[in-house]
Protein backbone atom coordinates (compact mmCIF):
# COMPACT_ATOMS: atom_id res chain seq x y z
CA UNK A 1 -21.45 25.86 -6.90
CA UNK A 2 -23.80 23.24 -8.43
CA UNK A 3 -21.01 21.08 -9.48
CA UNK A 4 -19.21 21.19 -5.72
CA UNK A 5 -22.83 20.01 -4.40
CA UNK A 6 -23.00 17.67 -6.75
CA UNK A 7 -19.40 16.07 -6.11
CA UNK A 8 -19.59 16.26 -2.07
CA UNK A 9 -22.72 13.82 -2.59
CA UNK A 10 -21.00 11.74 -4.94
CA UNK A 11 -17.91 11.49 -3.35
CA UNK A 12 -19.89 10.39 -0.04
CA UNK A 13 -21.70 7.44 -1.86
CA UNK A 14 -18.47 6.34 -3.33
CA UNK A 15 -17.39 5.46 -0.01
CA UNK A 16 -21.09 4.30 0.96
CA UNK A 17 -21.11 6.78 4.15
CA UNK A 18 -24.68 8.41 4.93
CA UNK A 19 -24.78 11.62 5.59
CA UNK A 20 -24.60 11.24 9.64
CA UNK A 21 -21.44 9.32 9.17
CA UNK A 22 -19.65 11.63 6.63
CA UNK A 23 -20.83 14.47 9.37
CA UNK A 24 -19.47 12.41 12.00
CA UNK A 25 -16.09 11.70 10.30
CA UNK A 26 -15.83 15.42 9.76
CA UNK A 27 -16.83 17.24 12.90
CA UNK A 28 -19.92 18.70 11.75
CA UNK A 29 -24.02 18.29 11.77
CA UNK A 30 -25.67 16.72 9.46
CA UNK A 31 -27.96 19.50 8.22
CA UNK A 32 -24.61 20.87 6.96
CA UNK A 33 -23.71 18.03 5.47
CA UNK A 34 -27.73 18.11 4.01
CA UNK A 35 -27.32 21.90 3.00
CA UNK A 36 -23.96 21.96 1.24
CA UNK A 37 -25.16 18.82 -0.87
CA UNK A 38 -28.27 20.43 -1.68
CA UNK A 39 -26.76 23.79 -2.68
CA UNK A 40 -29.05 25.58 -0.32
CA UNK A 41 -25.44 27.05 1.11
CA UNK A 42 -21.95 27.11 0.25
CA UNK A 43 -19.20 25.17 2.08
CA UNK A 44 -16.55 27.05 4.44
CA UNK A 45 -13.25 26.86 3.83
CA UNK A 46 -12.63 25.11 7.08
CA UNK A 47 -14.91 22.53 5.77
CA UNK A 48 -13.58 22.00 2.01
CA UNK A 49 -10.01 21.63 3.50
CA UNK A 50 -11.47 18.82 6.50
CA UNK A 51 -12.96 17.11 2.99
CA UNK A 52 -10.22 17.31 1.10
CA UNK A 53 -8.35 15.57 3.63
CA UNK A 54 -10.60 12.79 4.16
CA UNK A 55 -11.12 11.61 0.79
CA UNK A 56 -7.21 12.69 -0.23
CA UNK A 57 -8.21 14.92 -3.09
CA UNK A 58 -7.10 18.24 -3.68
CA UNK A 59 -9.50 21.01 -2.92
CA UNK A 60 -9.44 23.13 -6.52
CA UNK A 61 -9.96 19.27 -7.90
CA UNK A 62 -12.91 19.15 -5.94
CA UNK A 63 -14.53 22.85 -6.97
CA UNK A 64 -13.45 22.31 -10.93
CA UNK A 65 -14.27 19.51 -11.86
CA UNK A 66 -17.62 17.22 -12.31
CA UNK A 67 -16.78 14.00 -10.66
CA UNK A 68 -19.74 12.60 -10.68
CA UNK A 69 -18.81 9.98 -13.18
CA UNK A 70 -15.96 8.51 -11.35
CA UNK A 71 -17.23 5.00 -10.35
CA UNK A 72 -14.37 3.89 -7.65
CA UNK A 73 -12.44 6.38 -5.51
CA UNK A 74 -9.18 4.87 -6.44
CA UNK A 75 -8.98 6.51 -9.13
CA UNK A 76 -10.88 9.76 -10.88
CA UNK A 77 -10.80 10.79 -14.24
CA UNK A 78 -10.01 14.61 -14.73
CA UNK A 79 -10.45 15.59 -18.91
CA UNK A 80 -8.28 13.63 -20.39
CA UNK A 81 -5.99 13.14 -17.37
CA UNK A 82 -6.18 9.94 -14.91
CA UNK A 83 -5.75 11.02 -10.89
CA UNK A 84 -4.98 8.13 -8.58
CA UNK A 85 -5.94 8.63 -4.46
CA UNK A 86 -4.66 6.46 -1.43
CA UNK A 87 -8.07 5.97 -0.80
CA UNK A 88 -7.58 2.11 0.60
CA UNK A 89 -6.67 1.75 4.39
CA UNK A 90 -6.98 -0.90 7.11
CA UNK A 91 -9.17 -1.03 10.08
CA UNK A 92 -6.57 1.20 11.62
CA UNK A 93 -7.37 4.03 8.67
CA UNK A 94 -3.66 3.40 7.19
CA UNK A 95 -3.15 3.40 3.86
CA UNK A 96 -2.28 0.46 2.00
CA UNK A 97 -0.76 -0.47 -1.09
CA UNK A 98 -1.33 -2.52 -4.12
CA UNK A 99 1.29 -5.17 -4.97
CA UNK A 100 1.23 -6.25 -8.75
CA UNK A 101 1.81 -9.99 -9.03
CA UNK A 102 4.94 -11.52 -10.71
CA UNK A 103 3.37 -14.03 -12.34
CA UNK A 104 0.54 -12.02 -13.75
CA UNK A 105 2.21 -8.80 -14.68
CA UNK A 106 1.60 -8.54 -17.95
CA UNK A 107 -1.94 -8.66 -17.14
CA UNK A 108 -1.40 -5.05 -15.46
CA UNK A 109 -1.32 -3.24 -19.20
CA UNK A 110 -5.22 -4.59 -19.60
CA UNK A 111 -6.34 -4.25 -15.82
CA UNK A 112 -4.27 -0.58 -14.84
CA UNK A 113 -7.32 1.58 -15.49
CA UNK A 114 -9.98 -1.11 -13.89
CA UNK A 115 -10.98 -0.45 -10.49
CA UNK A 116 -12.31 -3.97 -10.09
CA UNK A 117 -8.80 -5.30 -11.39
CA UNK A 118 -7.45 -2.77 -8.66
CA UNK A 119 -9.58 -3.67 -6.06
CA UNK A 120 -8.69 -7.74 -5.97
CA UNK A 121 -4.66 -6.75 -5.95
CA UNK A 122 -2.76 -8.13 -2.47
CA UNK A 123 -2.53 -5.11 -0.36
CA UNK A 124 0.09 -4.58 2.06
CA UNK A 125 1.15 -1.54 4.63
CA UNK A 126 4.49 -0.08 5.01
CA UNK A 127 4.16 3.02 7.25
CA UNK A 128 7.80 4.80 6.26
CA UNK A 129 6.49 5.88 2.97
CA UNK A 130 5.89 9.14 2.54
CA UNK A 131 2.85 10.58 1.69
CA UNK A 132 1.34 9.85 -1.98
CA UNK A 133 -0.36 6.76 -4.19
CA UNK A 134 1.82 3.88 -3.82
CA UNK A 135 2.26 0.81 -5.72
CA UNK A 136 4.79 -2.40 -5.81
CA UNK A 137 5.82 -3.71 -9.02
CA UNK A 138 7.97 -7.11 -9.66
CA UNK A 139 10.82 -6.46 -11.54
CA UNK A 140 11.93 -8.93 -14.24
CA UNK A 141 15.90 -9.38 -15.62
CA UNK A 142 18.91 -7.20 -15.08
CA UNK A 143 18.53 -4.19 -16.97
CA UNK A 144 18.66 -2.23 -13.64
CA UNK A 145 21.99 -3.17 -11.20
CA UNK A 146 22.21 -4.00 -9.13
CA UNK A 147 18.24 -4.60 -8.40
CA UNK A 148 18.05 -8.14 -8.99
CA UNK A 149 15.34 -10.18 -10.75
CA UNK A 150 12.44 -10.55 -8.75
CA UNK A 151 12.79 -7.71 -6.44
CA UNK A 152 9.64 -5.52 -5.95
CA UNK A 153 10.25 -1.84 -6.55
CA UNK A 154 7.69 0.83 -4.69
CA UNK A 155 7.04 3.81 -6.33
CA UNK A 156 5.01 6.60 -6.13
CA UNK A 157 2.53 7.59 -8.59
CA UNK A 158 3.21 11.22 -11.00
CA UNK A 159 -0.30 12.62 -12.17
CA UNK A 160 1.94 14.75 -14.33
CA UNK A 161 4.39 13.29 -16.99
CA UNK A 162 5.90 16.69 -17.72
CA UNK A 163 7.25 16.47 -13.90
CA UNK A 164 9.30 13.51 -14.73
CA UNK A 165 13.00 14.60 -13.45
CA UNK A 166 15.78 13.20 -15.54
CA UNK A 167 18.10 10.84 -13.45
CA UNK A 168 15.73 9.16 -11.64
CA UNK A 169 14.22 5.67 -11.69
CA UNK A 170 10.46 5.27 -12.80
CA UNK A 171 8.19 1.96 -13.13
CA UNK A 172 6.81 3.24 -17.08
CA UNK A 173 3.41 1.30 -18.55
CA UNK A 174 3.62 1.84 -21.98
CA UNK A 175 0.92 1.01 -24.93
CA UNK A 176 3.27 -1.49 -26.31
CA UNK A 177 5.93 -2.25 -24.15
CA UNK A 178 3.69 -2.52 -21.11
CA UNK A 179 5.85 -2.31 -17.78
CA UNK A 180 9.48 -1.26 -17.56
CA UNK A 181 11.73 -0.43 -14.86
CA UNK A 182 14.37 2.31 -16.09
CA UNK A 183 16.30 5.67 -15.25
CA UNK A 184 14.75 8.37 -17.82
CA UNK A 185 16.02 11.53 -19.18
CA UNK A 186 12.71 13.40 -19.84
CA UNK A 187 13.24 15.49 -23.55
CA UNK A 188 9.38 16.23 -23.47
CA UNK A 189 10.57 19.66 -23.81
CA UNK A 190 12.54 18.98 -27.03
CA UNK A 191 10.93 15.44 -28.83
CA UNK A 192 7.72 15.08 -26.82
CA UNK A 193 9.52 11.95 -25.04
CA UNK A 194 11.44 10.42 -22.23
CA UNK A 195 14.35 8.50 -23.23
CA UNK A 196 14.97 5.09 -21.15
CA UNK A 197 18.09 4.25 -19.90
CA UNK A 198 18.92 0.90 -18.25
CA UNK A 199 21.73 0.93 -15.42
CA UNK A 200 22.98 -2.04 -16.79
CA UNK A 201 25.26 -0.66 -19.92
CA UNK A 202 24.79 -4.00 -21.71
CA UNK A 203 21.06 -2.85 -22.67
CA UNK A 204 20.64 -0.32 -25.13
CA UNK A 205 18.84 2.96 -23.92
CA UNK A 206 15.43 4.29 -26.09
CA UNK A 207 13.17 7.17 -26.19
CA UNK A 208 9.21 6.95 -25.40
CA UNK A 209 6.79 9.03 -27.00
CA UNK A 210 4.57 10.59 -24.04
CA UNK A 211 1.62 9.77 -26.06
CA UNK A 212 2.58 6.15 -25.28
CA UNK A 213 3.12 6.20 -21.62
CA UNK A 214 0.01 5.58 -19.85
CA UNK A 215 1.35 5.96 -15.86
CA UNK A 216 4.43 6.84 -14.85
CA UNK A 217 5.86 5.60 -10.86
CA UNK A 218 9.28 7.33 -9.65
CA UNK A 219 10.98 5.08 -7.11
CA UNK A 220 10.80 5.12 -3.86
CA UNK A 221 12.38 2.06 -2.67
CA UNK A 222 12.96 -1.54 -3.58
CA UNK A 223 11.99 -4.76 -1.48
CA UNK A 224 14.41 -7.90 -2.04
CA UNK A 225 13.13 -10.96 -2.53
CA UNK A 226 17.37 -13.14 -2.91
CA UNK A 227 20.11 -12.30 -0.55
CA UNK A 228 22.92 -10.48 -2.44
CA UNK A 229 26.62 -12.73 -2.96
CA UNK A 230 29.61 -10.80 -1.79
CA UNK A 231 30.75 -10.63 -5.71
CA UNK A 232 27.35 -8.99 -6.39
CA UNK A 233 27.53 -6.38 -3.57
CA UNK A 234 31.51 -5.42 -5.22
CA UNK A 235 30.17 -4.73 -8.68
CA UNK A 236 26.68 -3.06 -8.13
CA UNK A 237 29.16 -0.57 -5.65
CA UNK A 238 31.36 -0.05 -8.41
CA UNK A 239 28.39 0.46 -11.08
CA UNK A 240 26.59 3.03 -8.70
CA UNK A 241 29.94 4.76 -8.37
CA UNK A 242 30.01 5.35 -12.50
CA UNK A 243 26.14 5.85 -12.49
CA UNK A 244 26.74 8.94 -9.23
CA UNK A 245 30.55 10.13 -11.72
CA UNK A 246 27.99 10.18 -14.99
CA UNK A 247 25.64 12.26 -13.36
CA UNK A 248 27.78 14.45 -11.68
CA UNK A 249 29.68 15.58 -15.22
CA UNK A 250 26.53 15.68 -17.07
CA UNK A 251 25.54 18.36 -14.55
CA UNK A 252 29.16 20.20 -14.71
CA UNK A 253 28.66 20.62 -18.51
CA UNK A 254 25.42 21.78 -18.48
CA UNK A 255 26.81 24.59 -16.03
CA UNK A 256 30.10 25.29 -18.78
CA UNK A 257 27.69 25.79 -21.51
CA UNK A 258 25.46 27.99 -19.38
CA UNK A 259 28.80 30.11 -18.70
């Protein structure tokens, strides 16, 4: 249990708390605190699950793994595998998120993995989300109707790519292409990639290897920044009706060839 004692202290001076505080925060004396970070003893199971809570990482994450290197609690590197935490709140403990600038968005491929990059990112709250890492992204053009150009989309942060789900929107950083917005079909079982596919048929749809994505955000909803026209509001109705029809008879001949 040398590694949990080690990552209960770390994980404390991360977020600058003495042990008093961290004992405070959690309902517990400080000679506990003192103990488990000592290894003289080994932490209940009422305690690892009050920990896990408080700094929002899962408990096995916490008992496996040496995260003593980590250097910012927004993020923590597990092998070769990058974990993000919503670790930043307000004064009123509620967790915020990061909005990625417009203007500077291309800056996002260089600055992603930086927590002082992170860290300097406008922050705002929006207490309907559910529970999970959160981030806003701008999006730029009109490969996605009927989201229009310069609407921010919020998505949620996948540790795993494998759990990708085909049919869904995703925010995709890529090595070269940097940040996309686009529905995927994930073929990682098949090719080892996840083929992008914009709403907007004009664009043409192409496959990522998933050695090239570096995160991957599904959607959880968009924030516009223009008023829709009534033309605007006819056709993206129409194009969502297609987009729903495709789906629908992609899923009725997957269940005729299963027959």
């Amino acid at each position: 249990m040398i590694t949990l004692s080690k990552n209960i202290k770390h994980l404390r001076s991360l977020k600058k708390l003495s042990q008093e505080a961290l004992a405070e925060e959690l309902a517990v004396t400080r000679s506990r605190i003192s103990s488990y970070e000592e290894n003289r003893s080994s932490p209940t199971l009422e305690f690892l699950i009050a920990f896990s809570d408080y700094f929002k990482i899962p408990i096995d994450i916490i008992i496996k793994n040496d995260l003593t290197k980590a250097t910012d609690v927004s993020f923590i590197e597990v092998g070769n595998k990058r974990v993000l935490f919503p670790i930043t709140v307000d004064h009123d403990n509620e967790n915020l998120i990061e909005v990625i600038p417009a203007k500077a968005s291309a800056g996002y491929l260089l600055g992603y993995d930086d927590p002082e990059y992170i860290e300097q990112l406008d922050k705002i709250k929006l207490p309907f989300l559910p529970t999970g890492k959160h981030r806003a992204f701008p999006i730029k053009g009109d490969s996605m109707l009927p989201m229009k150009n310069g609407s921010y989309v919020v998505a949620e942060f996948i540790e795993d790519i494998v759990d990708a789900k085909s049919g869904y929107s995703y925010i995709i950083i890529t090595k070269n292409d940097g940040m996309t917005y686009k529905r995927i079909e994930n073929n990682i079982e098949t090719n080892g990639s996840l083929l992008l596919k914009p709403d907007n048929k004009q664009y043409q749809s192409y496959s990522v290897p998933i050695e090239e994505v570096l995160e991957l955000w599904k959607f959880t909803c968009s924030i516009n920044t223009q008023e829709y026209e009534e033309h605007e509001l006819k056709l993206s109705s129409i194009i969502q009706m297609f987009n729903e029809l495709g789906i629908e008879l992609k899923q009725l001949e997957k269940s005729l060839k299963i027959i």
